[in-house]
N, C-alpha and C. Protein backbone atom coordinates (compact mmCIF):
# COMPACT_ATOMS: atom_id res chain seq x y z
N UNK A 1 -7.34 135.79 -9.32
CA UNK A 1 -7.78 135.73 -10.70
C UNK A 1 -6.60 135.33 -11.57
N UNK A 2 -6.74 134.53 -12.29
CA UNK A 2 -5.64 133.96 -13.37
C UNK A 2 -6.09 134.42 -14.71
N UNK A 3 -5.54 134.90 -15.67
CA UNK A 3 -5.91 135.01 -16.84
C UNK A 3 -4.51 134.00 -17.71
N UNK A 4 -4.68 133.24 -18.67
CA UNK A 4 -3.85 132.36 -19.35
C UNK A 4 -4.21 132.55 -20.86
N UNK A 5 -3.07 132.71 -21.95
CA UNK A 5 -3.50 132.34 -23.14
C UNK A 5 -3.26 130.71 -23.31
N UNK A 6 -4.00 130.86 -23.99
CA UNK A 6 -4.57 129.51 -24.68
C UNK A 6 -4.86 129.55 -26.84
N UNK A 7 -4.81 128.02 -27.03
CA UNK A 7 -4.56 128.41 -28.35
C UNK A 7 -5.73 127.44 -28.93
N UNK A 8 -6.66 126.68 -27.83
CA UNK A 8 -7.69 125.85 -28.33
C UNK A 8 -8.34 125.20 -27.14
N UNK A 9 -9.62 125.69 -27.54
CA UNK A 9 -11.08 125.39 -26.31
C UNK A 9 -10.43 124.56 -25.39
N UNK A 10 -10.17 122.99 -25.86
CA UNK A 10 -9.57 121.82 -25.74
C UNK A 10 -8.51 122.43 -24.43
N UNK A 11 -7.66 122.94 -24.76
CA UNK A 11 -6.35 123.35 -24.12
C UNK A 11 -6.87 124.25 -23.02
N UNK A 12 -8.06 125.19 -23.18
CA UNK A 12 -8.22 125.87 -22.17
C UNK A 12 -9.27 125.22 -21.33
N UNK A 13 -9.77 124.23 -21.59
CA UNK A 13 -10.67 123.36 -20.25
C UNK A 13 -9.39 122.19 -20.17
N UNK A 14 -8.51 122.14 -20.12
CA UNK A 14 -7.18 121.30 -19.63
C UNK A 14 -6.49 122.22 -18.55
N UNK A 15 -6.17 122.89 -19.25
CA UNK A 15 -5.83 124.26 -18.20
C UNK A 15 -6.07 124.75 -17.01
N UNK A 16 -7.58 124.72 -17.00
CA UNK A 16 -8.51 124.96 -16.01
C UNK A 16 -8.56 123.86 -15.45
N UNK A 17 -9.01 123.09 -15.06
CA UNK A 17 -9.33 121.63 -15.16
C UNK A 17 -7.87 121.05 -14.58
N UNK A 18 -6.77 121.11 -14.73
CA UNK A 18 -5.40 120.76 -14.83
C UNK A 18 -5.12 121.31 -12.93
N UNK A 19 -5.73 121.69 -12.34
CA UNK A 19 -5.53 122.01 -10.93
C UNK A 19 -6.29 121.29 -9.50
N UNK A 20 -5.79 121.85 -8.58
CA UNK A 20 -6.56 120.78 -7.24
C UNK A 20 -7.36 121.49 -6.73
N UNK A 21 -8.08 123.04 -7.24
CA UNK A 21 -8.91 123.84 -6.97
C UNK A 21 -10.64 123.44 -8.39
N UNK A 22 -12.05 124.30 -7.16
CA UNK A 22 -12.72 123.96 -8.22
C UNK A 22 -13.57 125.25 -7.84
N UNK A 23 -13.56 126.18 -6.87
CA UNK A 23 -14.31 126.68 -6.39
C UNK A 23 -14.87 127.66 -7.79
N UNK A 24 -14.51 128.36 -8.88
CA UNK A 24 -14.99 128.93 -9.70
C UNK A 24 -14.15 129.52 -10.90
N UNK A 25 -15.32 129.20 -11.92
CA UNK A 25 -14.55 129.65 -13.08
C UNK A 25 -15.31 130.35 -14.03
N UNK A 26 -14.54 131.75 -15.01
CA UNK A 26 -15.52 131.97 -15.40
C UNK A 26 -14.99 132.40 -17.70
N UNK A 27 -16.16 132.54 -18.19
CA UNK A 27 -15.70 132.33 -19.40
C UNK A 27 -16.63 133.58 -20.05
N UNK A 28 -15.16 133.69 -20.75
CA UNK A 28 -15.30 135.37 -21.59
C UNK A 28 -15.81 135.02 -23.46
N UNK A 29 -16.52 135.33 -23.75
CA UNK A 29 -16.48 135.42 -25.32
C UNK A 29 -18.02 135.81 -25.92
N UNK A 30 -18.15 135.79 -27.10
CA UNK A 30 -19.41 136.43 -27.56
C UNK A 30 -20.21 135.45 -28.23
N UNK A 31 -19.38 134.00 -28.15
CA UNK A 31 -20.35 132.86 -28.53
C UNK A 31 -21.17 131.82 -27.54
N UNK A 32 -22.41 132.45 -27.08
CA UNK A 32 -22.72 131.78 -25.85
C UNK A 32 -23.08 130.27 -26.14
N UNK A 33 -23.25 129.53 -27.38
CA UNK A 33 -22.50 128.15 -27.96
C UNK A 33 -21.59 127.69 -27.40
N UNK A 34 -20.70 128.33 -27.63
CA UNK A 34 -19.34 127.82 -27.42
C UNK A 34 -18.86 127.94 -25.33
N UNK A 35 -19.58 129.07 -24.90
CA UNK A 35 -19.94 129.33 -23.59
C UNK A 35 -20.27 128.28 -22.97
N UNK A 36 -21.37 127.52 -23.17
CA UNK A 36 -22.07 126.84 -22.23
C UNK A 36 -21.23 125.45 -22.70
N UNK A 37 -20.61 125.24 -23.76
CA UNK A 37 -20.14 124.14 -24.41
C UNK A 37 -18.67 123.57 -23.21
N UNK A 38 -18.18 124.91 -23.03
CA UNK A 38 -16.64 125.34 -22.34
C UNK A 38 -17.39 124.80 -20.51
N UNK A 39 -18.55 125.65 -20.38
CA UNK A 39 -19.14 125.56 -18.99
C UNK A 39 -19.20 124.21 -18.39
N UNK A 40 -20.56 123.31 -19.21
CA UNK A 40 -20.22 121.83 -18.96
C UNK A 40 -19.27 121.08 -18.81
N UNK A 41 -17.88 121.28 -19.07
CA UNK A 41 -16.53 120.31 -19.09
C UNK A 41 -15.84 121.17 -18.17
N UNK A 42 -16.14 122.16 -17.33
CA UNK A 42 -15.73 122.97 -16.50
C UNK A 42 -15.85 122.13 -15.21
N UNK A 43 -14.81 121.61 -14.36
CA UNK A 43 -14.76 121.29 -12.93
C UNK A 43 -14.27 121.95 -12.11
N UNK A 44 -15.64 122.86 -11.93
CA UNK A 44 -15.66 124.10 -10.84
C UNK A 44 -17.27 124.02 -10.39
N UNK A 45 -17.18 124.55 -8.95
CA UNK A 45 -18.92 124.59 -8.29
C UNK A 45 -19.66 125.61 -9.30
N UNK A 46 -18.94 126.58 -9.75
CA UNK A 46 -20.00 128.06 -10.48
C UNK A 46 -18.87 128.00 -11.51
N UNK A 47 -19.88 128.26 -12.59
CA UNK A 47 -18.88 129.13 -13.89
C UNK A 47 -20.36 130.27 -14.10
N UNK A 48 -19.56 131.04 -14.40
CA UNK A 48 -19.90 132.84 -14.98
C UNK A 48 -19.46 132.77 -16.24
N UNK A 49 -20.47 133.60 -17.10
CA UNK A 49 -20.40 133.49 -18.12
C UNK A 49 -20.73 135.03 -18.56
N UNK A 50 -19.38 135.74 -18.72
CA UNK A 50 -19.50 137.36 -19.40
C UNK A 50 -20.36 138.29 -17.97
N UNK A 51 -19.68 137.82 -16.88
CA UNK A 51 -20.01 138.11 -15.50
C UNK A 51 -19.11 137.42 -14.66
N UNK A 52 -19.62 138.05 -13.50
CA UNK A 52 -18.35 137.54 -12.66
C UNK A 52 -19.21 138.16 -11.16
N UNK A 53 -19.32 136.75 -10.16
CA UNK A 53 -20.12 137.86 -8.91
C UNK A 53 -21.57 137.87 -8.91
N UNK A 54 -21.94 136.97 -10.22
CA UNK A 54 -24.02 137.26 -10.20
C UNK A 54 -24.31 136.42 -9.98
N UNK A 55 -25.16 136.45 -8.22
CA UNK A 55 -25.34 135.07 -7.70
C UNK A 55 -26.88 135.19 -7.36
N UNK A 56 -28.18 134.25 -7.29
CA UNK A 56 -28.93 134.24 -6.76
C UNK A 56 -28.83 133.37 -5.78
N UNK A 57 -29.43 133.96 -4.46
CA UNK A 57 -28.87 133.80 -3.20
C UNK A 57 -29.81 131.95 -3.00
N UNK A 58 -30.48 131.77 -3.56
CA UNK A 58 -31.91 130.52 -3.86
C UNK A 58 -30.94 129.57 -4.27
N UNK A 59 -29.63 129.81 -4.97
CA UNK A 59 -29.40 128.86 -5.90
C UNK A 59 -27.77 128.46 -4.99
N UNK A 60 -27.52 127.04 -5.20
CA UNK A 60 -26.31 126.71 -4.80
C UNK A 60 -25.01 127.13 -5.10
N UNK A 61 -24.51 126.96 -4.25
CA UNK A 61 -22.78 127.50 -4.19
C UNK A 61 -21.29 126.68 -3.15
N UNK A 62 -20.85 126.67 -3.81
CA UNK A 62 -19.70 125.64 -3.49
C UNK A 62 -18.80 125.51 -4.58
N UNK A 63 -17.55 124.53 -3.72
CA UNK A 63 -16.22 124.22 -4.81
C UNK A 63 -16.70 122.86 -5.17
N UNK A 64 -15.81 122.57 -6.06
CA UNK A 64 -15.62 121.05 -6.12
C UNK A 64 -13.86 120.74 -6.02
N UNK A 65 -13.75 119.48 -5.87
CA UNK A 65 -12.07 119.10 -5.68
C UNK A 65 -12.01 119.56 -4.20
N UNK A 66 -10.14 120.06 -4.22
CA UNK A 66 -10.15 120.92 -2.78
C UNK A 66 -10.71 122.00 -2.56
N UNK A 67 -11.69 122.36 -2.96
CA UNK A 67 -12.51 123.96 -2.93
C UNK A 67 -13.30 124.02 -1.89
N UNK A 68 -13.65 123.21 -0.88
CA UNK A 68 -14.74 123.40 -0.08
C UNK A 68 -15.36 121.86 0.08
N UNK A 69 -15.99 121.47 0.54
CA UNK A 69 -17.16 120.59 1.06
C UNK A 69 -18.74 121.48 1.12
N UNK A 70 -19.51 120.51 0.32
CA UNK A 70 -20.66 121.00 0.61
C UNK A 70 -21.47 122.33 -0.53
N UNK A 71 -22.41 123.00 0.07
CA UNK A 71 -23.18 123.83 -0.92
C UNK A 71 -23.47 125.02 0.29
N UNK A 72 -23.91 126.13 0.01
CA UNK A 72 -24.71 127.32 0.42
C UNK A 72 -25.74 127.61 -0.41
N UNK A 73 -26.80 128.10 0.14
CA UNK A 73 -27.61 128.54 -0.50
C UNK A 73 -28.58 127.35 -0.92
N UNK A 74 -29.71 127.66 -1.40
CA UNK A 74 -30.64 126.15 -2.00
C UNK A 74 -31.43 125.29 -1.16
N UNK A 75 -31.98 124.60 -1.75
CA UNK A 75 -31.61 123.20 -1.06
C UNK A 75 -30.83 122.26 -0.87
N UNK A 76 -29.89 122.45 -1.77
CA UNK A 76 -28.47 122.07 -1.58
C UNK A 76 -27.72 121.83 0.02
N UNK A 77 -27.92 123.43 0.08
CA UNK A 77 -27.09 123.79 1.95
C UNK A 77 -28.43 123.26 2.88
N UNK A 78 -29.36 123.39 2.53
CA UNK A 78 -30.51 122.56 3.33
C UNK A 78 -30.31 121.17 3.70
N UNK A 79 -30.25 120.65 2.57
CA UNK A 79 -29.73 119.03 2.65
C UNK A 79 -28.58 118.64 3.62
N UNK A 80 -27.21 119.28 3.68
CA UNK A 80 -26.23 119.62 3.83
C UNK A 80 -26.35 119.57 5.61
N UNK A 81 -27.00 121.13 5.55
CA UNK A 81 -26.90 120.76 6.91
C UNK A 81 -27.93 120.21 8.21
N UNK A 82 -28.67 120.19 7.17
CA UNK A 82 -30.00 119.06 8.30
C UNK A 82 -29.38 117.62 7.63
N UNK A 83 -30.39 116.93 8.64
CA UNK A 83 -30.37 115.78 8.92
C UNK A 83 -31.52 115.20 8.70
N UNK A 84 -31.83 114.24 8.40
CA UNK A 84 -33.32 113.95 8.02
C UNK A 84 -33.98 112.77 9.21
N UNK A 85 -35.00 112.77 10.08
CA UNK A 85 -34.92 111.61 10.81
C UNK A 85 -36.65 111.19 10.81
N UNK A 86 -37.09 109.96 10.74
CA UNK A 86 -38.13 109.27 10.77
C UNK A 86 -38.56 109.06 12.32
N UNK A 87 -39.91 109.36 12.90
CA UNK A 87 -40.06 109.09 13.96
C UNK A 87 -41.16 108.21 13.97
N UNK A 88 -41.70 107.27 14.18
CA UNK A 88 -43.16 106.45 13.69
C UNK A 88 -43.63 106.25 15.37
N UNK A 89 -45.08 106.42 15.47
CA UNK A 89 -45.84 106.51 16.77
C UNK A 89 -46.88 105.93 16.48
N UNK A 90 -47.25 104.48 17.13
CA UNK A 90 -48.56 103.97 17.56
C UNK A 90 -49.56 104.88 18.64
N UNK A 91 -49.91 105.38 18.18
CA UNK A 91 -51.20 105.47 19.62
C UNK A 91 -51.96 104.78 20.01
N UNK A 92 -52.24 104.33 21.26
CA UNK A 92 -53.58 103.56 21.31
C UNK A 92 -53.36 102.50 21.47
């Protein structure tokens, strides 16, 4: 866990953002505006928002950057790890 001051939104999605990790990030404050605003420009697989750890198991999960390859969970990890294959059969 890193905690950093910061002196402007701007500076703290640089910050974040400014590394070769993506696996998760998460954002503290009481303006969920400004929350989801910070979330979108976030290059990480999950951002948390006034939480930390609340996952539905349905929904995807992964890094981005060097964080991982791939997704869990979803159809995401479905996709992921099947393979999709066409078989076509005349009978007759």
């Amino acid at each position: 866990v890193t905690i950093q001051p910061f002196d402007t939104e701007e500076e703290a999605i640089e910050l974040a953002n400014g590394v070769q990790y993506g696996l998760s990030a998460t954002v503290w404050t009481q303006d969920i505006t400004r929350a989801n605003r910070v979330a979108e420009q976030l290059q990480s697989g999950i951002v948390w928002i006034n939480c930390w750890m609340v996952r539905d198991l349905r929904t995807p999960f992964g890094g981005v950057k060097h964080s991982g390859v791939g997704r869990e969970g979803g159809l995401e990890a479905l996709r992921f790890f099947t393979e999709a294959k066409n078989v076509c059969v005349k009978y007759g």
